[in-house]
Structures are given as C-alpha cells and as structure tokens.
C-alpha atoms as a PDB file:
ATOM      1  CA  UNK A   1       0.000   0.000   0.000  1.00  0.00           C
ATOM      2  CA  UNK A   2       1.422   3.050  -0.938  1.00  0.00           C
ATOM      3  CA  UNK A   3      -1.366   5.485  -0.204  1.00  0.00           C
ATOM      4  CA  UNK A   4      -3.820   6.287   2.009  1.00  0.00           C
ATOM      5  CA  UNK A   5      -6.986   4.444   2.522  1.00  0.00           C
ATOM      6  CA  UNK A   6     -10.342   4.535   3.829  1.00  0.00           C
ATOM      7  CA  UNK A   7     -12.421   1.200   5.064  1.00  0.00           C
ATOM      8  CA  UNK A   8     -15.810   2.144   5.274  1.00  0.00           C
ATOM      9  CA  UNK A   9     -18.500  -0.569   6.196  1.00  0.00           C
ATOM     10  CA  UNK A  10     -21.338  -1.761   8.141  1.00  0.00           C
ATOM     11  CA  UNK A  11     -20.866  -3.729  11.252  1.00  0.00           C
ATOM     12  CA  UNK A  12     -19.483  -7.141  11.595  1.00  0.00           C
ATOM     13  CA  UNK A  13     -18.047  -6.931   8.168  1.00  0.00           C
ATOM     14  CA  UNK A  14     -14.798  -7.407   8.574  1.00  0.00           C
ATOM     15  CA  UNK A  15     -13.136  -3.961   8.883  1.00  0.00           C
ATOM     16  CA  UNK A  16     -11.070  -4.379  11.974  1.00  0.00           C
ATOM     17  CA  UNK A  17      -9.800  -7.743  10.413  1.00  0.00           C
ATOM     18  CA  UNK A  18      -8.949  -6.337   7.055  1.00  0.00           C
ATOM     19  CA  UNK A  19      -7.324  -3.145   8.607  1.00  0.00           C
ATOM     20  CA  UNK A  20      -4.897  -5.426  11.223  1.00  0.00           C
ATOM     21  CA  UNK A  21      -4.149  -7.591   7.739  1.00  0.00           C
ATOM     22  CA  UNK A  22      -2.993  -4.308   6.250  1.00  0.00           C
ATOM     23  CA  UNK A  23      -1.310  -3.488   9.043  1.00  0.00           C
ATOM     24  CA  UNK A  24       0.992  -6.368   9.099  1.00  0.00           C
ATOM     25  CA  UNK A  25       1.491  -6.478   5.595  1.00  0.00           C
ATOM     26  CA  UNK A  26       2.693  -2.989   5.921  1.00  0.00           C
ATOM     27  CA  UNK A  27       5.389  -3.778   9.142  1.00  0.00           C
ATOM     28  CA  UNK A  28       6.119  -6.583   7.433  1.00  0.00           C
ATOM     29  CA  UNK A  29       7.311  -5.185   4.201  1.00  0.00           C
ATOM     30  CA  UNK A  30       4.877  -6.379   1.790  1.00  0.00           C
ATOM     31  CA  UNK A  31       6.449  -7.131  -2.035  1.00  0.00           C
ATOM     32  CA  UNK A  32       9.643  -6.237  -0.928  1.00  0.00           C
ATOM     33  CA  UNK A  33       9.477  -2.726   0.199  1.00  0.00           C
ATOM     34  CA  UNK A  34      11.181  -1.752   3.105  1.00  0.00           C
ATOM     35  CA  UNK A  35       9.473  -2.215   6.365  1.00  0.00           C
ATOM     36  CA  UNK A  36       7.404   0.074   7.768  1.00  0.00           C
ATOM     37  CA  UNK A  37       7.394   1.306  11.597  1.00  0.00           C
ATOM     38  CA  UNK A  38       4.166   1.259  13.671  1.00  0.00           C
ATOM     39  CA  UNK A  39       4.680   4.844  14.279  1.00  0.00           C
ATOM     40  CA  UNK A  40       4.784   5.669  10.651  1.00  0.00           C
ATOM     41  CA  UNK A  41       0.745   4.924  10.390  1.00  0.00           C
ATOM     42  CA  UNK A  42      -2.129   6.373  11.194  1.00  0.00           C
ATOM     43  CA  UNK A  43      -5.393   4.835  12.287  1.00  0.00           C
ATOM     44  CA  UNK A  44      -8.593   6.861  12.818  1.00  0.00           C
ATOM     45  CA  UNK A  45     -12.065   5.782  14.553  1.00  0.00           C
ATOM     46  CA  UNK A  46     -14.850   6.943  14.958  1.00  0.00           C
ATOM     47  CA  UNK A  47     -14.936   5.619  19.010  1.00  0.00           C
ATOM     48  CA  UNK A  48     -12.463   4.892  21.537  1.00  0.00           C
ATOM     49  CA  UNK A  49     -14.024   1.392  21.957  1.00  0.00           C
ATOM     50  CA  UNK A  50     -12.666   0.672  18.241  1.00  0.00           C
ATOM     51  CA  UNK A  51      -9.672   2.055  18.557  1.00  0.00           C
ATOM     52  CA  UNK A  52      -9.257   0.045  21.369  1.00  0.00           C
ATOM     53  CA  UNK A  53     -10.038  -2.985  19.441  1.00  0.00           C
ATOM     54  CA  UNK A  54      -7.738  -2.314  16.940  1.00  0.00           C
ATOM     55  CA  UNK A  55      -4.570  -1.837  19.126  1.00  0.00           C
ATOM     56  CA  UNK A  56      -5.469  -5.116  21.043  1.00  0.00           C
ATOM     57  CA  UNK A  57      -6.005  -6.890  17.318  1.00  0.00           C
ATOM     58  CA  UNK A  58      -2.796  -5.469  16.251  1.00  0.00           C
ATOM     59  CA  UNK A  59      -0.970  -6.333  19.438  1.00  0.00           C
ATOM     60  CA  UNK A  60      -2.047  -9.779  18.663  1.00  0.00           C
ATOM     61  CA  UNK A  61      -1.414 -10.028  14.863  1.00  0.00           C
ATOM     62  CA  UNK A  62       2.331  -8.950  15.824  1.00  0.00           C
ATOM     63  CA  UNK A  63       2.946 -11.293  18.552  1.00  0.00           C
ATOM     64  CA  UNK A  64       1.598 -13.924  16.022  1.00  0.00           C
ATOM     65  CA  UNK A  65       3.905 -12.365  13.638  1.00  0.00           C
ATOM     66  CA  UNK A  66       6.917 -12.762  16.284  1.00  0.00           C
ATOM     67  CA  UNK A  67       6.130 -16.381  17.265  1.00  0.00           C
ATOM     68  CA  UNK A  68       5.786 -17.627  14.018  1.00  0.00           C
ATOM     69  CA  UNK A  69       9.208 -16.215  12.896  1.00  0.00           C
ATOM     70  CA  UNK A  70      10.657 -17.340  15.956  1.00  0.00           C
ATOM     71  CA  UNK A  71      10.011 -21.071  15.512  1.00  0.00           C
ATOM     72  CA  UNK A  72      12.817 -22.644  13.712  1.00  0.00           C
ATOM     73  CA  UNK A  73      10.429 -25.039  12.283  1.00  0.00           C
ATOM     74  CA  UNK A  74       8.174 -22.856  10.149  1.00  0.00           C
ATOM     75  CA  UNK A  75      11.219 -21.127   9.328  1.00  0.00           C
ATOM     76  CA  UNK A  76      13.152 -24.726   8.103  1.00  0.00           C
ATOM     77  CA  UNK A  77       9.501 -26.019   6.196  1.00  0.00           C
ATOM     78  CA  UNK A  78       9.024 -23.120   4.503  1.00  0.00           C
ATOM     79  CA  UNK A  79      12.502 -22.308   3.225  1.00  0.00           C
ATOM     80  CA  UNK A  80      12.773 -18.939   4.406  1.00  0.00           C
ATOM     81  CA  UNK A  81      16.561 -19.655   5.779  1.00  0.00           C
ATOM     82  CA  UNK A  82      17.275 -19.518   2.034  1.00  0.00           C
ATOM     83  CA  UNK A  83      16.024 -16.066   1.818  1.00  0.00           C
ATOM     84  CA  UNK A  84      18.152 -15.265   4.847  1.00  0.00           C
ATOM     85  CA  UNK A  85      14.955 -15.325   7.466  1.00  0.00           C
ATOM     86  CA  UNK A  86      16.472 -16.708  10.568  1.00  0.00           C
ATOM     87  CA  UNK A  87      14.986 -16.541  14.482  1.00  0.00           C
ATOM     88  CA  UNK A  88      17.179 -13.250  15.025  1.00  0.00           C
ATOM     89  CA  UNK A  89      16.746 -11.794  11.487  1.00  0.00           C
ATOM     90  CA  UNK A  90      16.234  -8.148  10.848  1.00  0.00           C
ATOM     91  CA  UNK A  91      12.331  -8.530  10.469  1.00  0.00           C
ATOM     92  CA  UNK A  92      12.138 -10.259  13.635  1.00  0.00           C
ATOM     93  CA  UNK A  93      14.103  -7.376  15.430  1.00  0.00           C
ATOM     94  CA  UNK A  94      11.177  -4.554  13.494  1.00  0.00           C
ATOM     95  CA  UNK A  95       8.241  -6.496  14.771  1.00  0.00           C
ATOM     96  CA  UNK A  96       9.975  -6.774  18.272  1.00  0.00           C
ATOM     97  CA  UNK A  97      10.441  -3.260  18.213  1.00  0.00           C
ATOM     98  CA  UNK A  98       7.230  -2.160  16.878  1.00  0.00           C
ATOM     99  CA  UNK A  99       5.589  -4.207  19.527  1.00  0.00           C
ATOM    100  CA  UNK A 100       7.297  -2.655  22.298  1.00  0.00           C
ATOM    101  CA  UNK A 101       6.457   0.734  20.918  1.00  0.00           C
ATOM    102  CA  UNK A 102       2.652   0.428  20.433  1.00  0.00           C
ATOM    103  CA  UNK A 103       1.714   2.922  22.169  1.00  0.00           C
ATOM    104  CA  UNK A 104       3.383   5.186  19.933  1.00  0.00           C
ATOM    105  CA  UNK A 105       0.914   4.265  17.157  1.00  0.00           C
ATOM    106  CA  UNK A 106      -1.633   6.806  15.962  1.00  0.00           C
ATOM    107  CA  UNK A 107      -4.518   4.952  16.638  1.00  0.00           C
ATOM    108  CA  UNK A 108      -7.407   6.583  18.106  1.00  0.00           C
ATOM    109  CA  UNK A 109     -10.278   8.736  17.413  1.00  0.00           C
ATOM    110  CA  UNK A 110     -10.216  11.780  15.574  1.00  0.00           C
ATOM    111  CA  UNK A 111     -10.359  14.273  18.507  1.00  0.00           C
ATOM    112  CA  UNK A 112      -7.731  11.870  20.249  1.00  0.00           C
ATOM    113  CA  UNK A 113      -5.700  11.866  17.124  1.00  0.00           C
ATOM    114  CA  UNK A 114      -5.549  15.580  16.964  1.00  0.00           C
ATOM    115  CA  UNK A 115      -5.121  16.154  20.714  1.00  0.00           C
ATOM    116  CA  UNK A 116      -1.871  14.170  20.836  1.00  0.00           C
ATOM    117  CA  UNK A 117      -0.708  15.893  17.303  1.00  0.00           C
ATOM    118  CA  UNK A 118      -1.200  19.617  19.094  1.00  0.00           C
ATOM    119  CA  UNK A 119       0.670  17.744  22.096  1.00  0.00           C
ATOM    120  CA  UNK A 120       3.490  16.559  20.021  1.00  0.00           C
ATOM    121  CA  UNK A 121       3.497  20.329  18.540  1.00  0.00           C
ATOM    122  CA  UNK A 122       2.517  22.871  21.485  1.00  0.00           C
ATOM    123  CA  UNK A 123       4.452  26.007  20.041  1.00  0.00           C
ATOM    124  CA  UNK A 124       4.000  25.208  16.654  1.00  0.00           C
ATOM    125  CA  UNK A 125       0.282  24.827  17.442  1.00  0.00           C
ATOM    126  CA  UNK A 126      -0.385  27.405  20.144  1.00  0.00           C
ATOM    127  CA  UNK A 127      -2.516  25.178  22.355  1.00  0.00           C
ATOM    128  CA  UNK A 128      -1.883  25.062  25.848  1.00  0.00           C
ATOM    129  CA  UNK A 129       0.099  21.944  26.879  1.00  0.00           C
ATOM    130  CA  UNK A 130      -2.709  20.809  29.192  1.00  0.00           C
ATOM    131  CA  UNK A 131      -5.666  20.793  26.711  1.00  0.00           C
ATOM    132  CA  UNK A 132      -7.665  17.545  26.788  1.00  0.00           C
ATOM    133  CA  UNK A 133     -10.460  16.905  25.078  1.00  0.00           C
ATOM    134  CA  UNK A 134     -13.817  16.068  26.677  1.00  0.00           C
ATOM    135  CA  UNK A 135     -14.349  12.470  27.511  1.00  0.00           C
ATOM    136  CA  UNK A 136     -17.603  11.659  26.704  1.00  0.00           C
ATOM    137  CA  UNK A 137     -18.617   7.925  26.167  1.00  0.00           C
ATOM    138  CA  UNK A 138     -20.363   6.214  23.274  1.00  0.00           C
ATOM    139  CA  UNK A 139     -23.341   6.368  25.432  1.00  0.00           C
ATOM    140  CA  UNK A 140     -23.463  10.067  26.038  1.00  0.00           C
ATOM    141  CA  UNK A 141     -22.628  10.913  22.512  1.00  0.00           C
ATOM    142  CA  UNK A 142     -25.462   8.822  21.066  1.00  0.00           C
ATOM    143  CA  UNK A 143     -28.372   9.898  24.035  1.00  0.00           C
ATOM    144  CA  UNK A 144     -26.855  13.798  22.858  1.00  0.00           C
ATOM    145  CA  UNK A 145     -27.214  12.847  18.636  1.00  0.00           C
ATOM    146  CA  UNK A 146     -30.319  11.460  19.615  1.00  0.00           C
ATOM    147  CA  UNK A 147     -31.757  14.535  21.534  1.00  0.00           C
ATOM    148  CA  UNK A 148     -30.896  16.439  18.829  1.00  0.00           C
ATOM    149  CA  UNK A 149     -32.961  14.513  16.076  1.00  0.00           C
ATOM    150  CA  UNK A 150     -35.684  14.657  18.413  1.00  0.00           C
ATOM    151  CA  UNK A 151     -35.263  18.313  19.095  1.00  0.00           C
ATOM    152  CA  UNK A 152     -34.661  19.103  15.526  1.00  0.00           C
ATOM    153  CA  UNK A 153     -37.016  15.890  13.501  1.00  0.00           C
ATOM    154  CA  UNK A 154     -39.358  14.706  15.371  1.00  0.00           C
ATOM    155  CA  UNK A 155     -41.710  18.436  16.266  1.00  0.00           C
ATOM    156  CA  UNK A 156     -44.698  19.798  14.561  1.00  0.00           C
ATOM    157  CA  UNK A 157     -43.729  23.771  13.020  1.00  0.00           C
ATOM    158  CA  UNK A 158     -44.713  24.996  15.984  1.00  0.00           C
ATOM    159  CA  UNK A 159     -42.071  23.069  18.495  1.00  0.00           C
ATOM    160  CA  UNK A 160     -44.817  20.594  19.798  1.00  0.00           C
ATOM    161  CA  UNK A 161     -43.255  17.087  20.694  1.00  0.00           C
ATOM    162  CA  UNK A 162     -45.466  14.826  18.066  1.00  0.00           C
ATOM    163  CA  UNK A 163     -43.764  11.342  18.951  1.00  0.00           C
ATOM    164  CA  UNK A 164     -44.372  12.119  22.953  1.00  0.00           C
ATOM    165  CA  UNK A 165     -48.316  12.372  22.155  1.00  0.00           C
ATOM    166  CA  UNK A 166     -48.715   9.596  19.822  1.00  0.00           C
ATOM    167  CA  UNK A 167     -45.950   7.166  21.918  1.00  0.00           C
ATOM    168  CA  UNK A 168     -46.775   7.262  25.525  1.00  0.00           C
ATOM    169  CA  UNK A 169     -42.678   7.388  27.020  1.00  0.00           C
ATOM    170  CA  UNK A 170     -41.358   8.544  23.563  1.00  0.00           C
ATOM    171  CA  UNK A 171     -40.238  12.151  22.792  1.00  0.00           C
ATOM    172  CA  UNK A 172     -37.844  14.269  24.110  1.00  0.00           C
ATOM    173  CA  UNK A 173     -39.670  14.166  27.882  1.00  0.00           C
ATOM    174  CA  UNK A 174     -38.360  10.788  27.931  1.00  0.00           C
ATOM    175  CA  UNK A 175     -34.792  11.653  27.365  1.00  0.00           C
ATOM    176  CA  UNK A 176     -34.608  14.548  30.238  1.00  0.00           C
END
C-alpha cells in the first residue's frame, strides 16, 4: 500500500480484520518494500471502543507475527533460511520493536488523534500543553445525537413534541 486508505462498512463486516491484515502487511514489508514502523501509520475511529479494538487486534497479529518467525520449524519447512529469514533476522528485530512501541501508534479517534498531534506540537500549534479533550462515552454521545434529532425531527412547526403524544414514554420528555 502506498497510499492512504479509507475502510468504510457496516458492522461485523470485517473492517477491523482487514485493517490489522494491512497493518501487518505494511510492518512486514509487503512485495519487498522496506518495512514500515508502527509509528509511521495512522489509524482513525470513529470511538475509543474501536480504537481500542484495533490496538489489542494489532498487538495480537504482531505477537503472532513474532512467534511464528521465531520457531525454527516454520522457518526450516518453509525455506525462508534460504532467503536469509532466521529466528534473530532483521524482520524479527522490526516487529519486536514495533511491539514494544505500540503505544506510539496513531490509533485513536479523531479528537484523540488531533489532541496528541497539538501535544506533540505545542508552540508550533499554540494550544496550551494541558488541553484535553472532553471524555464523553459512546453512550453520552449517542443519548446527545439522539436529543438532537428529536429536538430538531421529530416536532410539529410549531415546536410541539409529536412522537411524545402519539408514543406514551417517547419524545424528548423521555430523554430529560
């Protein structure tokens, strides 16, 4: 891969798998390009839960990555000491080390993302160096999306709740 990309899907699709998949490829080297470092990409969710999900994947798909290099076996049935893949080659030493550094991965929401890129860049950016964004759960984002389709959707021209009449517990009296 050699550009950016954007996975874009409903749920239980697949995304999180396909994204990991391109993740290793990409750490790994894939058709002989130089390997990349786990610090060089950047993931973006749109919740923390995700984003969590992905680092834990990606932990995973590396440590796989590192055992499976690191048994002399594979490495003897499927030739790769003639391509100079031992236990301590160099691809082995970038997984190691991109495992160990995780956490310097960009992985995260958007408002995460930017926070720790203004973070990284204080001066350059002008933001003070404790600014943190809100931390609002999945929860309390969707009950405050919701409120406002209600508010906005879901009232007659002149601001009467409609669903709270016809839907005894519905309408925006249920949400307050």
């Amino acid at each position: 891969m050699d550009h950016h990309g954007v996975i874009e899907a409903h749920a239980g699709t697949g995304k999180t798998y396909t994204i990991v998949q391109m993740v290793l490829r990409l750490l790994q080297g894939e058709a002989g390009r130089a390997f990349v470092h786990v610090r060089e990409i950047l993931l973006v969710t749109y919740t923390d839960k995700a984003a969590g999900e992905l680092k834990t994947r990606i932990r995973e798909g590396i440590e796989a990555c590192i055992a499976e290099l690191s048994d002399a076996n594979y490495v003897q049935t499927n030739n790769l000491s003639l391509i100079g893949v031992t236990p301590h080659s160099s691809l082995l030493l970038h997984l190691s080390d991109c495992l160990n550094n995780l956490h310097e991965a960009m992985i995260g929401t958007i408002h995460s993302v930017c926070l720790r890129i203004l973070h990284s860049w204080p001066f350059e950016s002008g933001v003070q160096l404790q600014a943190q964004t809100g931390t609002v759960s999945d929860e309390d984002g969707t009950r405050e999306v919701l409120y406002e389709i209600i508010r906005k959707d879901w009232q007659d021209p002149q601001g009467q709740d409609t669903v709270g009449g016809l839907v005894p517990g519905a309408g925006l009296s249920a949400l307050e």
